[in-house]
PDB file of N, CA and C in Angstrom:
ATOM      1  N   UNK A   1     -52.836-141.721 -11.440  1.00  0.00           N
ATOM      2  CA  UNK A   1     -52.717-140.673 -10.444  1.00  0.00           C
ATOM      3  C   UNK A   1     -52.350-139.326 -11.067  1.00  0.00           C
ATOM      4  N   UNK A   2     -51.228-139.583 -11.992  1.00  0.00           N
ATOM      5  CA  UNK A   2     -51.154-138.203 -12.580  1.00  0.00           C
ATOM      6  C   UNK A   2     -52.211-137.404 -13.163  1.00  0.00           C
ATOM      7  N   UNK A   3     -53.083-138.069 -13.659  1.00  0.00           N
ATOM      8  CA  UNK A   3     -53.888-137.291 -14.695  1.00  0.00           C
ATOM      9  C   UNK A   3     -55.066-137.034 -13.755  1.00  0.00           C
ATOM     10  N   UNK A   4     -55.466-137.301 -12.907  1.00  0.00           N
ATOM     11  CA  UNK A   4     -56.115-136.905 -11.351  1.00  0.00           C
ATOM     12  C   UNK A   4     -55.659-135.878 -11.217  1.00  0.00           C
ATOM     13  N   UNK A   5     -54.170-135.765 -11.006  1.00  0.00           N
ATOM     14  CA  UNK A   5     -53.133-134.285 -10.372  1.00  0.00           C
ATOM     15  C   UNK A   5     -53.906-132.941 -11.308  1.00  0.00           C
ATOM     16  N   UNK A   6     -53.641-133.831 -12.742  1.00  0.00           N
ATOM     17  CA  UNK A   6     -53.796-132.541 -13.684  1.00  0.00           C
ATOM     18  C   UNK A   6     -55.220-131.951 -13.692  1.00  0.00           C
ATOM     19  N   UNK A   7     -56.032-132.878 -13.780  1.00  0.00           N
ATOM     20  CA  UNK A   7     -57.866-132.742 -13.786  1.00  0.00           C
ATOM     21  C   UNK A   7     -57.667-131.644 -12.771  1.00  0.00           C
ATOM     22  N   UNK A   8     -57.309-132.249 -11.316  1.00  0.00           N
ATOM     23  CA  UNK A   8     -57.478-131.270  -9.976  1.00  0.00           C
ATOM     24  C   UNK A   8     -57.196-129.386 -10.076  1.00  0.00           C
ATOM     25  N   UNK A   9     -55.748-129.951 -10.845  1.00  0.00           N
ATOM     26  CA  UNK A   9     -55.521-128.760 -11.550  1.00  0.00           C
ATOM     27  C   UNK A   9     -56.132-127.313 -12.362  1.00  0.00           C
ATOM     28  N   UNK A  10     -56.706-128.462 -13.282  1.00  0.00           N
ATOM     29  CA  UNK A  10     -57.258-127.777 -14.396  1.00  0.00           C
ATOM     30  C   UNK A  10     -58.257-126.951 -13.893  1.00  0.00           C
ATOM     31  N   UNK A  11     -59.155-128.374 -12.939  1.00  0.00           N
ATOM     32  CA  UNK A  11     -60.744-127.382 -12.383  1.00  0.00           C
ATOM     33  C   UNK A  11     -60.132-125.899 -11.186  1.00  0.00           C
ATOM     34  N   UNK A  12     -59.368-126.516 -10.849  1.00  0.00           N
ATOM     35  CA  UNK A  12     -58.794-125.460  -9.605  1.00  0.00           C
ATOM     36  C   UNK A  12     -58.454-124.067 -10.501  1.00  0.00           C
ATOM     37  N   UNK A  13     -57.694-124.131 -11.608  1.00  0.00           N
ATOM     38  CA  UNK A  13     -57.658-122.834 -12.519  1.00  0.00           C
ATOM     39  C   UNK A  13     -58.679-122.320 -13.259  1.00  0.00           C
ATOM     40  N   UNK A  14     -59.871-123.438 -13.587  1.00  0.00           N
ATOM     41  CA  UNK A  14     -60.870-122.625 -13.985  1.00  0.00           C
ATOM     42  C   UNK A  14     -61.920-122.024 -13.373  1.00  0.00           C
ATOM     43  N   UNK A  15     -61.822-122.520 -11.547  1.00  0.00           N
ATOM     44  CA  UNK A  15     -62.413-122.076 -10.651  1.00  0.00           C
ATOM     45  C   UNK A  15     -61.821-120.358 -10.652  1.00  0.00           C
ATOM     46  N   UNK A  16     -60.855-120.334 -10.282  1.00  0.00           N
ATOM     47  CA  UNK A  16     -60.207-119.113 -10.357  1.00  0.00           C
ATOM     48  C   UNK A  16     -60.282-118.234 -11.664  1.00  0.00           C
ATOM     49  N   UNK A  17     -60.299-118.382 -12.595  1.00  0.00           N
ATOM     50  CA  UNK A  17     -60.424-117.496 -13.798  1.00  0.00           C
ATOM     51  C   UNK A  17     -62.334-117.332 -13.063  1.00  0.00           C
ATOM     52  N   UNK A  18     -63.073-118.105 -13.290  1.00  0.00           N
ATOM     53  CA  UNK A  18     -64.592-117.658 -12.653  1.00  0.00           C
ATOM     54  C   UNK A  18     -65.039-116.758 -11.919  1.00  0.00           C
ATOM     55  N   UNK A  19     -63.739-116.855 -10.973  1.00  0.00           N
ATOM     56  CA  UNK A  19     -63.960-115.941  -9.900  1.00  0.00           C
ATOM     57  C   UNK A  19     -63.512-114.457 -10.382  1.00  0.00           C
ATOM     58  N   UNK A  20     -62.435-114.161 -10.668  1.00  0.00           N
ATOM     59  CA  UNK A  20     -62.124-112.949 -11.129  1.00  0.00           C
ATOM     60  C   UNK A  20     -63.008-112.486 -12.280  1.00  0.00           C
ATOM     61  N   UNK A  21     -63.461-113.512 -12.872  1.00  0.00           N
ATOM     62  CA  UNK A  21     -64.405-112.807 -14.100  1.00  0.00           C
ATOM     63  C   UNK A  21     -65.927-112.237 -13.394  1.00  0.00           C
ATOM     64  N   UNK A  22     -66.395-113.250 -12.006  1.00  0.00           N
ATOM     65  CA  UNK A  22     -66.958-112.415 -11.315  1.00  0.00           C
ATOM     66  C   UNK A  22     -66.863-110.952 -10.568  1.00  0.00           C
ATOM     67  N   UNK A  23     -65.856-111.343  -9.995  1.00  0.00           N
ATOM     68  CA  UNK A  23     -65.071-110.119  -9.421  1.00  0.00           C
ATOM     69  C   UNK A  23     -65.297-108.955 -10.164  1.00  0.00           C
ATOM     70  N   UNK A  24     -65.065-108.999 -11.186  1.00  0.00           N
ATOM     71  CA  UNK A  24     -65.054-107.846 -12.221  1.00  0.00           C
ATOM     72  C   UNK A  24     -66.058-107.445 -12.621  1.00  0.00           C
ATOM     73  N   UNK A  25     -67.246-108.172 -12.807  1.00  0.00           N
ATOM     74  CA  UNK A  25     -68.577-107.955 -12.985  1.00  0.00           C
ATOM     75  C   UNK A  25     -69.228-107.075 -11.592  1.00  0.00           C
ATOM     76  N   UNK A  26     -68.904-106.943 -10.789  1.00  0.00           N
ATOM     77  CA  UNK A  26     -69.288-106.302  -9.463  1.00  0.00           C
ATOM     78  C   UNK A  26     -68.965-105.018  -9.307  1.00  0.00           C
ATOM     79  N   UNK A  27     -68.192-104.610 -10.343  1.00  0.00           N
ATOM     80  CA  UNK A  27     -67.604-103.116 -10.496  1.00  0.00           C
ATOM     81  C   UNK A  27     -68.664-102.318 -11.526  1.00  0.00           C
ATOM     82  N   UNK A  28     -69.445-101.255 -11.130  1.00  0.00           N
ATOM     83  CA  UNK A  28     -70.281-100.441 -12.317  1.00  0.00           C
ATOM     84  C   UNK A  28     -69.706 -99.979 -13.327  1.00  0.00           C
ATOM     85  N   UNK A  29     -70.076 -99.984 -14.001  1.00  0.00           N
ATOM     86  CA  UNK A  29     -69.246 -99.275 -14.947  1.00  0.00           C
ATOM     87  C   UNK A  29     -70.398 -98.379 -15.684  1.00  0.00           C
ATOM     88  N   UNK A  30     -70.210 -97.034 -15.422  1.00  0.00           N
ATOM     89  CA  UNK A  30     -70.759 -95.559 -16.092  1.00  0.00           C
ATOM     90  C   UNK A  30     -70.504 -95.038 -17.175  1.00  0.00           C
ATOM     91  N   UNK A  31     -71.649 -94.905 -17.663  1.00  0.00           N
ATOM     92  CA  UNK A  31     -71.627 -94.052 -18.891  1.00  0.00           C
ATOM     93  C   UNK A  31     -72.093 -93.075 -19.599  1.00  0.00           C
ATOM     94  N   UNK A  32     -71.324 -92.447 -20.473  1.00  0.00           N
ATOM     95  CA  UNK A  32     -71.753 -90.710 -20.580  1.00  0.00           C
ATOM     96  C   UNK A  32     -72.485 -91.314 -22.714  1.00  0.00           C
ATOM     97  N   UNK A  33     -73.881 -90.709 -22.285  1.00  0.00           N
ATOM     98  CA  UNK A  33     -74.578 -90.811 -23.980  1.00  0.00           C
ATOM     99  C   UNK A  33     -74.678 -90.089 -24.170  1.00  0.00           C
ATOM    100  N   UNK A  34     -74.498 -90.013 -25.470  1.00  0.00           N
ATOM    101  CA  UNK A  34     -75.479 -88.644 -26.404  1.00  0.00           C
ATOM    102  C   UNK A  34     -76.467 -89.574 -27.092  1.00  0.00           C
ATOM    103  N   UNK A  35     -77.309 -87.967 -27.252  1.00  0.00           N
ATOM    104  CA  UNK A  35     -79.271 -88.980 -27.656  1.00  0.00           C
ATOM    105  C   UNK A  35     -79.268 -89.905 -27.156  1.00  0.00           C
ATOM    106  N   UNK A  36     -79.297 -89.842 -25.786  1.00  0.00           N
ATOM    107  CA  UNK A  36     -80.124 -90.543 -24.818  1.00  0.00           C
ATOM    108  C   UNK A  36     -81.609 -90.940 -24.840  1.00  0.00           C
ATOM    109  N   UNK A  37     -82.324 -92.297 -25.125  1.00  0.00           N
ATOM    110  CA  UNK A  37     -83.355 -92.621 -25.242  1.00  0.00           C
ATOM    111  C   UNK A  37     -84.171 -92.082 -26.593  1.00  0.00           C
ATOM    112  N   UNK A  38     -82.823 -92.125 -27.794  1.00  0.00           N
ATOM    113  CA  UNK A  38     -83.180 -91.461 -29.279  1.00  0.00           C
ATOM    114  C   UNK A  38     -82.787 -92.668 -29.691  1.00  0.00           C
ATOM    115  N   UNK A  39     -83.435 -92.914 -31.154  1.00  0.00           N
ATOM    116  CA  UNK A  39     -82.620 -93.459 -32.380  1.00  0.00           C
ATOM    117  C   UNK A  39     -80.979 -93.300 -32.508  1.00  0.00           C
ATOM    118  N   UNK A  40     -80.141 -93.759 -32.655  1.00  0.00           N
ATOM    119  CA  UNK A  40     -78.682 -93.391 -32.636  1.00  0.00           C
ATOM    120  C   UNK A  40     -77.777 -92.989 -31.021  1.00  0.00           C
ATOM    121  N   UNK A  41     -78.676 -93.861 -30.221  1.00  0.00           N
ATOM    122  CA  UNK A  41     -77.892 -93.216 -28.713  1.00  0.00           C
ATOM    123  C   UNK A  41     -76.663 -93.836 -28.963  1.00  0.00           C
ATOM    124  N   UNK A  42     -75.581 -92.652 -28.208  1.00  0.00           N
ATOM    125  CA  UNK A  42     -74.236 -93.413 -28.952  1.00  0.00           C
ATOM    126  C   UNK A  42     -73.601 -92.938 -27.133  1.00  0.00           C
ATOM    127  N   UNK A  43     -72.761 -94.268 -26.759  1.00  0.00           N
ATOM    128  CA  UNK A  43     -71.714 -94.336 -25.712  1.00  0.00           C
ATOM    129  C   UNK A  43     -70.887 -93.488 -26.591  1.00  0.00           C
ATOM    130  N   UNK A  44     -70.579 -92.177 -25.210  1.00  0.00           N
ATOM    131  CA  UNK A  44     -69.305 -91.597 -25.495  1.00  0.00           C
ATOM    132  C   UNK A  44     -68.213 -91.806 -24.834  1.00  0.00           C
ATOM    133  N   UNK A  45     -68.311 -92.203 -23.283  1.00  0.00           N
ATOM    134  CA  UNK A  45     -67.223 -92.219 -22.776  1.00  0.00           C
ATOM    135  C   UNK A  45     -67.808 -93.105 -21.877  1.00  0.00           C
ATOM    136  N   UNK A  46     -67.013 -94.304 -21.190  1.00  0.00           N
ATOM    137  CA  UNK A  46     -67.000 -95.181 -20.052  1.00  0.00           C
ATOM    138  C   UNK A  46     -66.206 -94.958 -18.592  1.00  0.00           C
ATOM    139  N   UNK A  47     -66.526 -94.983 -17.767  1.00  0.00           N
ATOM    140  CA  UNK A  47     -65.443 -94.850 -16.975  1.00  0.00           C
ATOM    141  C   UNK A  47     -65.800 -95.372 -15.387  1.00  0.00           C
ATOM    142  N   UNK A  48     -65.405 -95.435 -14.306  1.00  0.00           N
ATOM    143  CA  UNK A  48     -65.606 -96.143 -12.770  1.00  0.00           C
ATOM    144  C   UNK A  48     -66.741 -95.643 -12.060  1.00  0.00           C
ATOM    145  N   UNK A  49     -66.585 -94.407 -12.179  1.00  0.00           N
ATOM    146  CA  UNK A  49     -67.776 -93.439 -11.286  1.00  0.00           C
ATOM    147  C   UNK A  49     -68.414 -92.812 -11.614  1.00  0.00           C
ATOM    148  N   UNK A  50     -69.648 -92.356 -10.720  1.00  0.00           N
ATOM    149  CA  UNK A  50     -70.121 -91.164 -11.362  1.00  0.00           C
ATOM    150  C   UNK A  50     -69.398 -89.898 -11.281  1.00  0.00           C
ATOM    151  N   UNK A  51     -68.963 -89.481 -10.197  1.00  0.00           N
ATOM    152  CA  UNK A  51     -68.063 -88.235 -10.719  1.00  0.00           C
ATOM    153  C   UNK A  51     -67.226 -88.342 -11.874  1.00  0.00           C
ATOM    154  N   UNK A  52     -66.303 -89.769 -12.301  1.00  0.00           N
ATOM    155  CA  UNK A  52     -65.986 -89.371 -13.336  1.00  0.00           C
ATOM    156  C   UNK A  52     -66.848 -88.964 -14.704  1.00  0.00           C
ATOM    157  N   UNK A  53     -68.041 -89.344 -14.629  1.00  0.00           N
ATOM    158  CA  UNK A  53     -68.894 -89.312 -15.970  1.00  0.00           C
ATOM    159  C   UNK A  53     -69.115 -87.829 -15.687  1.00  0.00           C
ATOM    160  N   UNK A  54     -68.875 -87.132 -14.534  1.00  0.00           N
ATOM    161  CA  UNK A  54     -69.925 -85.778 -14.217  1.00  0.00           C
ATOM    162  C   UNK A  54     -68.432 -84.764 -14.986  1.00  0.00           C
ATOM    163  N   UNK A  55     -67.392 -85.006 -14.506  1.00  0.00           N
ATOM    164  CA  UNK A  55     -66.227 -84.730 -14.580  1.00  0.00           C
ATOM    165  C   UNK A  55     -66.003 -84.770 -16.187  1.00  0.00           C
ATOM    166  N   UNK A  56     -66.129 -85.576 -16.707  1.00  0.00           N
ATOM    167  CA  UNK A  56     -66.231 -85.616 -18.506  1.00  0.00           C
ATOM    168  C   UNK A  56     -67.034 -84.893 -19.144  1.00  0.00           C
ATOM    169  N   UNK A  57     -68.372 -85.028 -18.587  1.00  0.00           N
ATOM    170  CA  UNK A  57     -69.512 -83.966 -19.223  1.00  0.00           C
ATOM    171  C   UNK A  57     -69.356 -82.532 -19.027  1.00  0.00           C
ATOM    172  N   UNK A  58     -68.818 -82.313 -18.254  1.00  0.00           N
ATOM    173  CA  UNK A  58     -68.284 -80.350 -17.530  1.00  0.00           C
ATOM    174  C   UNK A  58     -67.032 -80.518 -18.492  1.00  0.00           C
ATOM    175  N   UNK A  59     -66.434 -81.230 -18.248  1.00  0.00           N
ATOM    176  CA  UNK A  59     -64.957 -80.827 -19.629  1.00  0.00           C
ATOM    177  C   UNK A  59     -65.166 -80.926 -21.042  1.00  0.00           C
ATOM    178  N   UNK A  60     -66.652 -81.757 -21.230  1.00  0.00           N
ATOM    179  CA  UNK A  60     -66.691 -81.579 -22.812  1.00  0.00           C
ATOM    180  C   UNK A  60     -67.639 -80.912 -23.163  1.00  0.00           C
ATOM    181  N   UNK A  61     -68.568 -80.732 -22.135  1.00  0.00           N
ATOM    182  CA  UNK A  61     -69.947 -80.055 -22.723  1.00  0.00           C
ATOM    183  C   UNK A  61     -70.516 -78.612 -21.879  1.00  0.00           C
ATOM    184  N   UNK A  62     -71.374 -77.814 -23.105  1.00  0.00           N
ATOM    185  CA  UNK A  62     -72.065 -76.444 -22.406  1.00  0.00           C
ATOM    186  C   UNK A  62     -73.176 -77.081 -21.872  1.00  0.00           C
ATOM    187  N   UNK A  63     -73.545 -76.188 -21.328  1.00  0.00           N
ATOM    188  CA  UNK A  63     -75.350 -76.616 -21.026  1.00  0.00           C
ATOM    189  C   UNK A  63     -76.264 -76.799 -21.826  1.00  0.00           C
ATOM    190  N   UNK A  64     -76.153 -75.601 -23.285  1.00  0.00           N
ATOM    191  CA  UNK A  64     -76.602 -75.868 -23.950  1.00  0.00           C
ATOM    192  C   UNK A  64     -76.385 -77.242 -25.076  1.00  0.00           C
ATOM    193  N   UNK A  65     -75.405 -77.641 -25.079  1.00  0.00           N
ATOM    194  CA  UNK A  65     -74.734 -78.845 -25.669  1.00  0.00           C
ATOM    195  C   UNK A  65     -75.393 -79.661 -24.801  1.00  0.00           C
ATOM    196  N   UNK A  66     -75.649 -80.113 -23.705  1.00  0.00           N
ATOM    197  CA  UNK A  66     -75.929 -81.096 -22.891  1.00  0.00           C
ATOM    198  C   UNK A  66     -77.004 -81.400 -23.091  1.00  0.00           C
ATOM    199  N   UNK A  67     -78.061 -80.148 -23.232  1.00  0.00           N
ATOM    200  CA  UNK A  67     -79.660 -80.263 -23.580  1.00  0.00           C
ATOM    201  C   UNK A  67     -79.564 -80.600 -25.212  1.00  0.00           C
ATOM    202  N   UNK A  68     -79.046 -80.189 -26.012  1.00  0.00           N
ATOM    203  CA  UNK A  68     -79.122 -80.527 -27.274  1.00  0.00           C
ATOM    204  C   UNK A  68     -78.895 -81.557 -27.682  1.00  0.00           C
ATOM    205  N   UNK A  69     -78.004 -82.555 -27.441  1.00  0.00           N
ATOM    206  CA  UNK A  69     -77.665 -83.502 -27.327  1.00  0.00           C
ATOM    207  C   UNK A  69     -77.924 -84.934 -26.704  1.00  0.00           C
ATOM    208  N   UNK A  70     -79.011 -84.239 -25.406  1.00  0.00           N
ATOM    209  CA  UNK A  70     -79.543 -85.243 -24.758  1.00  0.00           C
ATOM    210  C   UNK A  70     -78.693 -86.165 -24.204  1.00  0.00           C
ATOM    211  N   UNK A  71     -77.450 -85.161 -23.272  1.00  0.00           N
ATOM    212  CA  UNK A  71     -76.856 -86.108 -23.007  1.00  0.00           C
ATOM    213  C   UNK A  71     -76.496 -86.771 -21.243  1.00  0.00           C
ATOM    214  N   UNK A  72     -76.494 -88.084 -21.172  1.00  0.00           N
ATOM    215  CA  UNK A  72     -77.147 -88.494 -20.210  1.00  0.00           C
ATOM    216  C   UNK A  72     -75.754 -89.437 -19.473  1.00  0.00           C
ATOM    217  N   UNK A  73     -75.885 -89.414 -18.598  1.00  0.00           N
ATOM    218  CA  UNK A  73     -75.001 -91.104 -17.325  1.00  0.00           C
ATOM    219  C   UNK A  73     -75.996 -92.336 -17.297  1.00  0.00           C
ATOM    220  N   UNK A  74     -75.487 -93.228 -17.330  1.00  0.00           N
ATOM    221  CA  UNK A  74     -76.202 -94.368 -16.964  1.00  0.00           C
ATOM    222  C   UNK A  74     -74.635 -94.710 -16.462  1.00  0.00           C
ATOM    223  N   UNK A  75     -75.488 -95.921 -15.383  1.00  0.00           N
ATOM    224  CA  UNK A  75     -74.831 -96.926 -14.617  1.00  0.00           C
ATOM    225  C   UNK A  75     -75.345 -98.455 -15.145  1.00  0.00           C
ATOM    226  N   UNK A  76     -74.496 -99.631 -15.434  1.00  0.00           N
ATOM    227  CA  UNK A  76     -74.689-100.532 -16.000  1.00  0.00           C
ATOM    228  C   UNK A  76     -75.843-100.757 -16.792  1.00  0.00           C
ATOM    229  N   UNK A  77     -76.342 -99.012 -17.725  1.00  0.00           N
ATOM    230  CA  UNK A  77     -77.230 -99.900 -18.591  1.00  0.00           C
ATOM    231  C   UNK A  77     -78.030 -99.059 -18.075  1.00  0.00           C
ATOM    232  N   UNK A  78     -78.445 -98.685 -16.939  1.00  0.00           N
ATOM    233  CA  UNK A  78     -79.416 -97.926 -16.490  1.00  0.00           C
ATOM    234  C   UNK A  78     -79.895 -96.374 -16.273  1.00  0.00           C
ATOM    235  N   UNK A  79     -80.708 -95.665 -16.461  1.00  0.00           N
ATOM    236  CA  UNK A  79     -80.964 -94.109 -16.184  1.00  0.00           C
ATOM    237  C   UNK A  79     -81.052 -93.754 -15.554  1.00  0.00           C
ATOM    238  N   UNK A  80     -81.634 -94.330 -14.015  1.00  0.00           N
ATOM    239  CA  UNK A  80     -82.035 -94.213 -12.536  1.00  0.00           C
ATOM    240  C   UNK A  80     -80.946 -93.441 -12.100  1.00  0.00           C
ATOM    241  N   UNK A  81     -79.922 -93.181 -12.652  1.00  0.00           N
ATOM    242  CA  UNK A  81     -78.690 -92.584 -11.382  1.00  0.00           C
ATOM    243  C   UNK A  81     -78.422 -91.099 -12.049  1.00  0.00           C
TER     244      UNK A  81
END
């Protein structure tokens, strides 16, 4: 019986770690590149939203820096946004 208790246990905690590791996967996560869709595209900064990525790029970059640089947001990976 005990080792029933513990099994029950065990799966019941690894149900739960599953879930939060889902959980967490459901959150976007944004990102600010330079050389965007170049050789060497490099993540500069990660962060929750898009305003924050918009919010990073106005505090670190000119316009002309932005075009030179090719620098871009994606959302999980993607350019669409």
């Amino acid at each position: 019986m005990q080792n029933q208790s513990f099994e029950l246990k065990e799966i019941s905690s690894s149900s739960t770690i599953v879930e939060n590791q889902c959980e967490m996967l459901n959150h976007d996560i944004w990102c600010v590149i330079e050389n965007a869709g170049y050789v060497g595209e490099v993540n500069v900064a990660s962060v929750s939203s898009h305003s924050e990525a918009v919010q990073y790029i106005n505090d670190n970059y000119t316009l002309c820096e932005i075009e030179r640089f090719h620098v871009e947001i994606t959302c999980n990976g993607s350019y669409e946004y």
